[in-house]
C-alpha atoms as a PDB file:
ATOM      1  CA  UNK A   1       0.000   0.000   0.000  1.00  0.00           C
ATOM      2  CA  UNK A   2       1.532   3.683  -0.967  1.00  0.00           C
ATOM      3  CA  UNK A   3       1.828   5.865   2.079  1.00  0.00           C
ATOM      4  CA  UNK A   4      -0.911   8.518   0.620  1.00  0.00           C
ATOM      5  CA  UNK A   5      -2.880   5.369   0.424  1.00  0.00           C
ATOM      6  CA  UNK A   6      -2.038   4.418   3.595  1.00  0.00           C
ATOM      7  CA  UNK A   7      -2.764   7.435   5.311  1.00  0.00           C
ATOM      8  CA  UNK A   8      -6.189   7.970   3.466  1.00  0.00           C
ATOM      9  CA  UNK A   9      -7.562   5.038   3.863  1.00  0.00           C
ATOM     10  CA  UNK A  10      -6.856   5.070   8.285  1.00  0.00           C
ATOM     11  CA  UNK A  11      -7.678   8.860   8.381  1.00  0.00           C
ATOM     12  CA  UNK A  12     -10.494   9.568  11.010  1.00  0.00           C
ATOM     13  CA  UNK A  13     -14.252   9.129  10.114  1.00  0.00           C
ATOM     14  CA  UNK A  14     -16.595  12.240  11.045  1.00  0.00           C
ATOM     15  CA  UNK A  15     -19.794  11.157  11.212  1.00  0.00           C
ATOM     16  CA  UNK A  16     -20.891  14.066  13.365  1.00  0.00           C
ATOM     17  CA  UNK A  17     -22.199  11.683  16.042  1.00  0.00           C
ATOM     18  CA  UNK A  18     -20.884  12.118  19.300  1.00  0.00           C
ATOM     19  CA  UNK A  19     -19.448   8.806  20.437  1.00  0.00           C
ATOM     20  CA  UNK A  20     -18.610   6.850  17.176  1.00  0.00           C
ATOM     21  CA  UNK A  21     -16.307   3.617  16.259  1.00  0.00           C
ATOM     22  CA  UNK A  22     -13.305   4.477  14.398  1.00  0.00           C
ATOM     23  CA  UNK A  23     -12.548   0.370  14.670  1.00  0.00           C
ATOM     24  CA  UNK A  24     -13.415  -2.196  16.775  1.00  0.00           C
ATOM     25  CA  UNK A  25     -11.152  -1.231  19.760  1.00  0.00           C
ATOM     26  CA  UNK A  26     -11.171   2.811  18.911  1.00  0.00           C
ATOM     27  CA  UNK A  27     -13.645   5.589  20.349  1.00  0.00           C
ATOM     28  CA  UNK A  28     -13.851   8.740  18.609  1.00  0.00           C
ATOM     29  CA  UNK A  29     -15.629  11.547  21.083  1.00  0.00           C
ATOM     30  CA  UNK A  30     -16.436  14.910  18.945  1.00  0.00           C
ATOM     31  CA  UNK A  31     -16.195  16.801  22.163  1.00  0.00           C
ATOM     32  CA  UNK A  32     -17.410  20.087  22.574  1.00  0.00           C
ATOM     33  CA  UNK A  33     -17.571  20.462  26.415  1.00  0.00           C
ATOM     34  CA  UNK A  34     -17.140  17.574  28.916  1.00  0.00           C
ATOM     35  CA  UNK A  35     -16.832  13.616  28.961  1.00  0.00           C
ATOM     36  CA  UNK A  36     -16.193  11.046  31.895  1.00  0.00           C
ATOM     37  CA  UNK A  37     -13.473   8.739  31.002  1.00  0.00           C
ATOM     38  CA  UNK A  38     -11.718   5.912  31.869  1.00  0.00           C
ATOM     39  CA  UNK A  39      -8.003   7.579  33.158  1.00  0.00           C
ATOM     40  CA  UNK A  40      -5.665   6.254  31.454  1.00  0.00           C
ATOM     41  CA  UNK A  41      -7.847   5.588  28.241  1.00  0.00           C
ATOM     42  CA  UNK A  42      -6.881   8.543  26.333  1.00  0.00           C
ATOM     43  CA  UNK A  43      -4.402   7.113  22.901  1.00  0.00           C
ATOM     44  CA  UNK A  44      -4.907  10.659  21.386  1.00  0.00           C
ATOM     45  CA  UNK A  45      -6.647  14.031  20.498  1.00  0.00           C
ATOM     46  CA  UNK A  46      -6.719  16.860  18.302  1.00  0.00           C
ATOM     47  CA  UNK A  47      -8.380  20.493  19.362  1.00  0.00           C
ATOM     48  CA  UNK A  48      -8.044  22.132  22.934  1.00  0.00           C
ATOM     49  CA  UNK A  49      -8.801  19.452  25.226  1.00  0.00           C
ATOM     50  CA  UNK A  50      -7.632  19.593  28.966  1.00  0.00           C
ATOM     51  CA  UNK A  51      -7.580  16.396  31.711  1.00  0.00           C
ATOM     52  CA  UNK A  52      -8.836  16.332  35.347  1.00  0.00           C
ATOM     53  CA  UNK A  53      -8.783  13.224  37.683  1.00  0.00           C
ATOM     54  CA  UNK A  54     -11.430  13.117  39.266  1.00  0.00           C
ATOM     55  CA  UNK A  55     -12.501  11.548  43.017  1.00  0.00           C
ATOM     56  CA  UNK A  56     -14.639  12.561  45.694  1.00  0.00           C
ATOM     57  CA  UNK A  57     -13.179  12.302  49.252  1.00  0.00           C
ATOM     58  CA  UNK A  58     -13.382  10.093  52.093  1.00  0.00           C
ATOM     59  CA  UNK A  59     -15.433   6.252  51.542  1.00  0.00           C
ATOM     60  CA  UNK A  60     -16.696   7.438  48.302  1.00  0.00           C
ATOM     61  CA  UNK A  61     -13.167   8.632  46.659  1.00  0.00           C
ATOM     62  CA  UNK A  62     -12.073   5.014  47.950  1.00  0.00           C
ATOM     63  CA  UNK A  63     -15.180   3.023  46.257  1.00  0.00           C
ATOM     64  CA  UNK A  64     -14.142   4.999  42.680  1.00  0.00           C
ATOM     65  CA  UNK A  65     -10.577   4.237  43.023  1.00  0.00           C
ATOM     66  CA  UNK A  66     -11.113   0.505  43.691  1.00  0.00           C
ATOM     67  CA  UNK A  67     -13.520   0.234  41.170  1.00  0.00           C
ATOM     68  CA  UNK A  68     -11.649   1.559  38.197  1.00  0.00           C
ATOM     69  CA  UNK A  69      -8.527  -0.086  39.390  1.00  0.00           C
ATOM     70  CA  UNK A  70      -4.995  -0.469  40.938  1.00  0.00           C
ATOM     71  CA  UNK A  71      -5.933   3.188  42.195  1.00  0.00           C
ATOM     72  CA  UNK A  72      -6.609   4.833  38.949  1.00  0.00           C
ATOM     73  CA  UNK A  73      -9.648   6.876  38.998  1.00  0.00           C
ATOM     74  CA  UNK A  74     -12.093   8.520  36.745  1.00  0.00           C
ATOM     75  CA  UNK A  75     -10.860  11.750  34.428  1.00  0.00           C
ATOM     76  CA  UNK A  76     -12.728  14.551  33.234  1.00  0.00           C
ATOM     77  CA  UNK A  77     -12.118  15.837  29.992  1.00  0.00           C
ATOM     78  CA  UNK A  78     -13.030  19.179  28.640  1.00  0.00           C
ATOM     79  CA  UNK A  79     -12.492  21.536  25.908  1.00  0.00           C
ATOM     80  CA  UNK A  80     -13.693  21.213  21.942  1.00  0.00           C
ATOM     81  CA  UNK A  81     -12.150  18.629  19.413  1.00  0.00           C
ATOM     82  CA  UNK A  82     -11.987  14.741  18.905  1.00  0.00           C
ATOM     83  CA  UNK A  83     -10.813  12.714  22.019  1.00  0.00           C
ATOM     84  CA  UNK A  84      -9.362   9.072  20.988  1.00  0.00           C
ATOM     85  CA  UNK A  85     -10.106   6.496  23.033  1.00  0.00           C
ATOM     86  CA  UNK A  86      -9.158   2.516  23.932  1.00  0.00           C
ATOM     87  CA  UNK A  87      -8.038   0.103  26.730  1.00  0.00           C
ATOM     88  CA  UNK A  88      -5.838  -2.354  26.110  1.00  0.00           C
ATOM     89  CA  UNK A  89      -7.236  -3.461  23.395  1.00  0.00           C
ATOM     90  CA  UNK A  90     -10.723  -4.524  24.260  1.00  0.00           C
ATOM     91  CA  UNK A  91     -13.548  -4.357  21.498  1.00  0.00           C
ATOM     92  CA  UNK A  92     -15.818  -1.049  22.262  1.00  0.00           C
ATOM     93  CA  UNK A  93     -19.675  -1.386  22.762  1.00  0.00           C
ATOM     94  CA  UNK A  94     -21.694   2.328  22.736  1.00  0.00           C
ATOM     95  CA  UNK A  95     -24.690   2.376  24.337  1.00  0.00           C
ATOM     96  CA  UNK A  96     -27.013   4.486  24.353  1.00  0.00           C
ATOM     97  CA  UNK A  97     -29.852   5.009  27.835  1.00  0.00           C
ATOM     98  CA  UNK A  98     -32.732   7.118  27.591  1.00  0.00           C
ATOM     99  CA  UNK A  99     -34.118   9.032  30.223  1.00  0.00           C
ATOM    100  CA  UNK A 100     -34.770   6.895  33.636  1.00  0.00           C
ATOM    101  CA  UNK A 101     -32.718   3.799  31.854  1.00  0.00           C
ATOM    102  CA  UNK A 102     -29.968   2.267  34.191  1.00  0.00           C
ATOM    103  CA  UNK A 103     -27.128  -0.115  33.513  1.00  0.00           C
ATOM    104  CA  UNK A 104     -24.345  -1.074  36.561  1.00  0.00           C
ATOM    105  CA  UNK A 105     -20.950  -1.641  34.492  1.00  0.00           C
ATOM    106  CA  UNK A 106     -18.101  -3.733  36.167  1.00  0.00           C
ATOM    107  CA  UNK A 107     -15.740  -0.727  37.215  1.00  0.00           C
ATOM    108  CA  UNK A 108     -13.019  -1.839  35.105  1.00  0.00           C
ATOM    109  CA  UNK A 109     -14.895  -2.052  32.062  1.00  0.00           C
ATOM    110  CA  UNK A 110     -16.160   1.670  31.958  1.00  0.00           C
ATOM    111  CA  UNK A 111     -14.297   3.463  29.101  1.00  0.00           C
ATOM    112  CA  UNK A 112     -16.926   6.809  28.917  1.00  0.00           C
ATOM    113  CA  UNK A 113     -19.807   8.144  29.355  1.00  0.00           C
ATOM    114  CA  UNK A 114     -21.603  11.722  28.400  1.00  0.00           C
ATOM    115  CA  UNK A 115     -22.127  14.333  30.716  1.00  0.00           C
ATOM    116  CA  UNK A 116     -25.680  14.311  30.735  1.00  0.00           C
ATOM    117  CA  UNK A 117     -25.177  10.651  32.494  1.00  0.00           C
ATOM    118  CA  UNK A 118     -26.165  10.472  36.109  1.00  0.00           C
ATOM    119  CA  UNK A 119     -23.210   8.016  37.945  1.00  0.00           C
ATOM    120  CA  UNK A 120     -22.444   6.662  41.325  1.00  0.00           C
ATOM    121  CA  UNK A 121     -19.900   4.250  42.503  1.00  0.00           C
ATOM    122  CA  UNK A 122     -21.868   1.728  44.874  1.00  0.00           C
ATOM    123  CA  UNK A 123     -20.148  -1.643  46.542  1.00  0.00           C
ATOM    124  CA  UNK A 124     -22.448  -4.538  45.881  1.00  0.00           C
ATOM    125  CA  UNK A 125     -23.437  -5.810  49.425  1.00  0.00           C
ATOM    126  CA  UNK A 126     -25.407  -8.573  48.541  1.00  0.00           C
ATOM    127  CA  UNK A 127     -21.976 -10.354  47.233  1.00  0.00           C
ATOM    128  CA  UNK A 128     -18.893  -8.887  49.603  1.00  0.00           C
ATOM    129  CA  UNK A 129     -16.952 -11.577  51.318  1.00  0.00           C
ATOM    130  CA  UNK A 130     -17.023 -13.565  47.732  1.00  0.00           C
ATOM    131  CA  UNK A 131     -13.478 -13.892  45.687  1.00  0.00           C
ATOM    132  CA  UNK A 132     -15.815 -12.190  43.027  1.00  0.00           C
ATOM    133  CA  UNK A 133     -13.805  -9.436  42.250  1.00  0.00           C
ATOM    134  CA  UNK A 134     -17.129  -7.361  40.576  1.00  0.00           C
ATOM    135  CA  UNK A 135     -17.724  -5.832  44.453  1.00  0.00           C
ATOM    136  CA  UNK A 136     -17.702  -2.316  43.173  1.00  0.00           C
ATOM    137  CA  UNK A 137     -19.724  -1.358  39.965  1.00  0.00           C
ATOM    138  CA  UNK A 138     -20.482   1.884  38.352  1.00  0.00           C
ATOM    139  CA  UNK A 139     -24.574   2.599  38.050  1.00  0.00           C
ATOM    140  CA  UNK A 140     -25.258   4.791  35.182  1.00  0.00           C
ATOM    141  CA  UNK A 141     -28.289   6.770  34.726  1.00  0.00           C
ATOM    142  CA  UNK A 142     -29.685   7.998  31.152  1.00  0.00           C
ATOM    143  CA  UNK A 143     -30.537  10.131  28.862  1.00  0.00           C
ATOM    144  CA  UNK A 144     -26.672  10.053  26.556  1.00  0.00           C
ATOM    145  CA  UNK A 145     -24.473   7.924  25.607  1.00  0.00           C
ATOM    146  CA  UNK A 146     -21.673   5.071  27.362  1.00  0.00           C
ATOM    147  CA  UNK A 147     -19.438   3.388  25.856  1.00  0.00           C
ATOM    148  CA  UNK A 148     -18.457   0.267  27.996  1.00  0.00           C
ATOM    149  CA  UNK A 149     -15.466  -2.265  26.671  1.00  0.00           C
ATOM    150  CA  UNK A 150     -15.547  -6.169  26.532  1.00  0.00           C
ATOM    151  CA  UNK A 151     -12.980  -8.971  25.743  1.00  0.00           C
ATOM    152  CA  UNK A 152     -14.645 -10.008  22.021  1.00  0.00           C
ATOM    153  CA  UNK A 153     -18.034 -10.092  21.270  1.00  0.00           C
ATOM    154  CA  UNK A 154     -20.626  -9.846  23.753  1.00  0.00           C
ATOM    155  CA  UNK A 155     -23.790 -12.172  24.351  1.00  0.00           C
ATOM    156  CA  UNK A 156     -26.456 -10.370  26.295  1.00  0.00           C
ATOM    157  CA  UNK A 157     -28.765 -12.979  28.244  1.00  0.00           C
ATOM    158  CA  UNK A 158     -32.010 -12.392  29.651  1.00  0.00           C
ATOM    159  CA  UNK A 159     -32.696 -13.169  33.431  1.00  0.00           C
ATOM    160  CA  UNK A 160     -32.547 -15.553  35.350  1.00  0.00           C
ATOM    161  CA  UNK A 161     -29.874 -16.220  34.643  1.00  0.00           C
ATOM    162  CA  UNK A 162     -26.302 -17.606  36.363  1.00  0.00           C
ATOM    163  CA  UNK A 163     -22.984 -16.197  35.011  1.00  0.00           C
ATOM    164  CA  UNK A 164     -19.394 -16.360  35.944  1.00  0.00           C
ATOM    165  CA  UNK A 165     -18.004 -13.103  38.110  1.00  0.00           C
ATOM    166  CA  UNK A 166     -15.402 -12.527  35.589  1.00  0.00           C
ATOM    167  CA  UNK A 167     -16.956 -12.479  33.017  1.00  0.00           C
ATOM    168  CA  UNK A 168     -19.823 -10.716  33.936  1.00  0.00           C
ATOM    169  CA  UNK A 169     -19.517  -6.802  32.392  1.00  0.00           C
ATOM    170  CA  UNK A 170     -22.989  -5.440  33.069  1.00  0.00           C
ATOM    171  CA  UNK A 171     -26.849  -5.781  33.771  1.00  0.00           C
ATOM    172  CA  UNK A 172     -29.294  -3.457  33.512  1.00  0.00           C
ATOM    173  CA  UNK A 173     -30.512  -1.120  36.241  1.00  0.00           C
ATOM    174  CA  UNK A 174     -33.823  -4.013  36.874  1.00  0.00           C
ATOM    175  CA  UNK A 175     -31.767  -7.359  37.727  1.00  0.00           C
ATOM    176  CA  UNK A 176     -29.368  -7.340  40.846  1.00  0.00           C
ATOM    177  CA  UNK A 177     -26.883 -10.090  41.913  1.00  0.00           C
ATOM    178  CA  UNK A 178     -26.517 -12.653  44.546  1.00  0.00           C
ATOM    179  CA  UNK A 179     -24.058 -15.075  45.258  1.00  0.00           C
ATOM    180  CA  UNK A 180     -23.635 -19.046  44.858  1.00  0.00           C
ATOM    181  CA  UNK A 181     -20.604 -20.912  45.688  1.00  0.00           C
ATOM    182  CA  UNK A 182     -20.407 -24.385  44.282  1.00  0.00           C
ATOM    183  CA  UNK A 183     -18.105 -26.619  46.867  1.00  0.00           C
ATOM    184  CA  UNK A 184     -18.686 -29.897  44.556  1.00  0.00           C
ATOM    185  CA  UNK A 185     -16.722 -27.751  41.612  1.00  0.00           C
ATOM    186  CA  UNK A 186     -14.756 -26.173  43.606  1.00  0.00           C
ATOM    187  CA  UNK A 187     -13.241 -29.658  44.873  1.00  0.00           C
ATOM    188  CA  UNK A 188     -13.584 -31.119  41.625  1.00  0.00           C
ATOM    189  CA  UNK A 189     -11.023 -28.429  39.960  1.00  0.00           C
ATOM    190  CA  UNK A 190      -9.188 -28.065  43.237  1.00  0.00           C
ATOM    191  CA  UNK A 191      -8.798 -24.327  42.797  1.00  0.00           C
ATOM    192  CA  UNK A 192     -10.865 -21.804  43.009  1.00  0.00           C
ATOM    193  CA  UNK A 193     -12.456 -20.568  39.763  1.00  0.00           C
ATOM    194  CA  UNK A 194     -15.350 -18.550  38.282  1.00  0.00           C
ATOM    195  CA  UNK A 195     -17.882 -21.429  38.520  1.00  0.00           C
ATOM    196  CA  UNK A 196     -16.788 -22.257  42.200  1.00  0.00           C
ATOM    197  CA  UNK A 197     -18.373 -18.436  42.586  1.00  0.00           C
ATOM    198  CA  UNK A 198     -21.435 -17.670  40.274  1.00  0.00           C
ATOM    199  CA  UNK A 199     -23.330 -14.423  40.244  1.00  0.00           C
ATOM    200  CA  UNK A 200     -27.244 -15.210  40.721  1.00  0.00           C
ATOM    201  CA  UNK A 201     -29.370 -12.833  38.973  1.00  0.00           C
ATOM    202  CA  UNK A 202     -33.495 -13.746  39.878  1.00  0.00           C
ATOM    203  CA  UNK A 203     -36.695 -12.410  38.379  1.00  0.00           C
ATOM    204  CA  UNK A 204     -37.975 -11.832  34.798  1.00  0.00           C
ATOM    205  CA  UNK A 205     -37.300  -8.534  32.361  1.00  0.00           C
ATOM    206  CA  UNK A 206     -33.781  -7.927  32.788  1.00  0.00           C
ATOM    207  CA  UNK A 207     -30.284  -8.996  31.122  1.00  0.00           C
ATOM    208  CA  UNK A 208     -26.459  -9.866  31.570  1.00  0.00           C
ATOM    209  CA  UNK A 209     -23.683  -8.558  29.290  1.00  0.00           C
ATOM    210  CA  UNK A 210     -21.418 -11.586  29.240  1.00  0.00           C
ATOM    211  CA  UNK A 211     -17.781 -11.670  27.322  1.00  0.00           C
ATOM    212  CA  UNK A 212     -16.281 -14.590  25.857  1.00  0.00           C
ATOM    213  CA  UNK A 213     -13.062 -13.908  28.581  1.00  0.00           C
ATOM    214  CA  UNK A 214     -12.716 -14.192  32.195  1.00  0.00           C
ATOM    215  CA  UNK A 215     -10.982 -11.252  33.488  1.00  0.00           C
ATOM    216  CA  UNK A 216      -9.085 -10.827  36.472  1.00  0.00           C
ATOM    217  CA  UNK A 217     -10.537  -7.761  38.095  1.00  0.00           C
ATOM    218  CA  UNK A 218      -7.895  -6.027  40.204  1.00  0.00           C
ATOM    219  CA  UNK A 219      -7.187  -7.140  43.746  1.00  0.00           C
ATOM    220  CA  UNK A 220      -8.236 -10.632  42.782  1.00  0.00           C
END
């Protein structure tokens, strides 16, 4: 391939939407005021863009630095242009929520989210004291766009439903998660895995983003 050819044909797309796929594993974010990203995400930019870490204090700082990670935390970034996006990686899913929708993202698989999105940082009581690792999710609130990251392709099954901790990436805001610990696989393996822990989720009208990976969440 000639280098004009070259750099023609991997040039940027501008769609004029506001989160859009350059590939597979690349987020383009036309930005013209502020996004929540992943820190760290950022691969490149173009226009007058500035970065903020963000964290609240005391418990609540804590919860957002364990959730997104080996003490990383949340950034803020603001200004006008195109922000570049990607984590090691992963394959990019946008979403987008209306108003009132909810999805609760595994905190390590958050890569961004629009302003407009309403987000805590909660711990998931109903499963501490399990070698889960998904203790600490990020609950998003619609109307805009998030744009969440997964090892491969995705299958999204409907509840009830029992999945494996690390592989579990999200559920919407309806279904919520209990625990199961298999001893008979447990001592069948002889090591502790994802299907001597399994995340229960109960009731009708919800679903489970499961990837085709099981990822070690941090502190596991």
């Amino acid at each position: 391939m000639q280098l004009e050819e070259f750099v023609d044909t991997h040039a940027p797309k501008d769609s004029g939407k506001t989160f859009e796929l350059e590939n597979s594993k690349l987020l383009d974010i036309t930005l013209d005021g502020s996004v929540m990203a992943k820190a760290g995400s950022m691969v490149g930019y173009t226009g007058d863009i500035s970065f903020e870490r963000k964290s609240a204090g005391g418990l609540k700082g804590m919860l957002k630095k364990k959730a997104t990670g080996e003490g990383d935390v949340m950034m803020e970034a603001s200004g006008a242009g195109h922000l570049y996006l990607a984590d090691q990686g992963k394959e990019v899913q946008i979403l987008e929520l209306d108003a009132g929708q909810e999805i609760s993202v595994n905190g390590n698989d958050v890569l961004a989210f629009e302003s407009s999105i309403d987000w805590d940082i909660k711990m998931l009581k109903s499963i501490a004291g399990a070698s889960t690792g998904g203790l600490f999710n990020v609950f998003l609130e619609g109307p805009g766009h998030v744009a969440i990251t997964t090892h491969g392709k995705p299958i999204v099954l409907e509840t009830p439903v029992s999945t494996d901790p690390n592989a579990t990436v999200a559920w919407s805001g309806n279904a919520s998660p209990s625990t199961k610990r298999d001893v008979n696989i447990k001592s069948l393996l002889g090591r502790s895995s994802g299907e001597t822990y399994q995340l229960q989720f109960a009731g009708n009208d919800g679903f489970v983003i499961v990837q085709p990976y099981e990822e070690v969440q941090p502190g596991q």
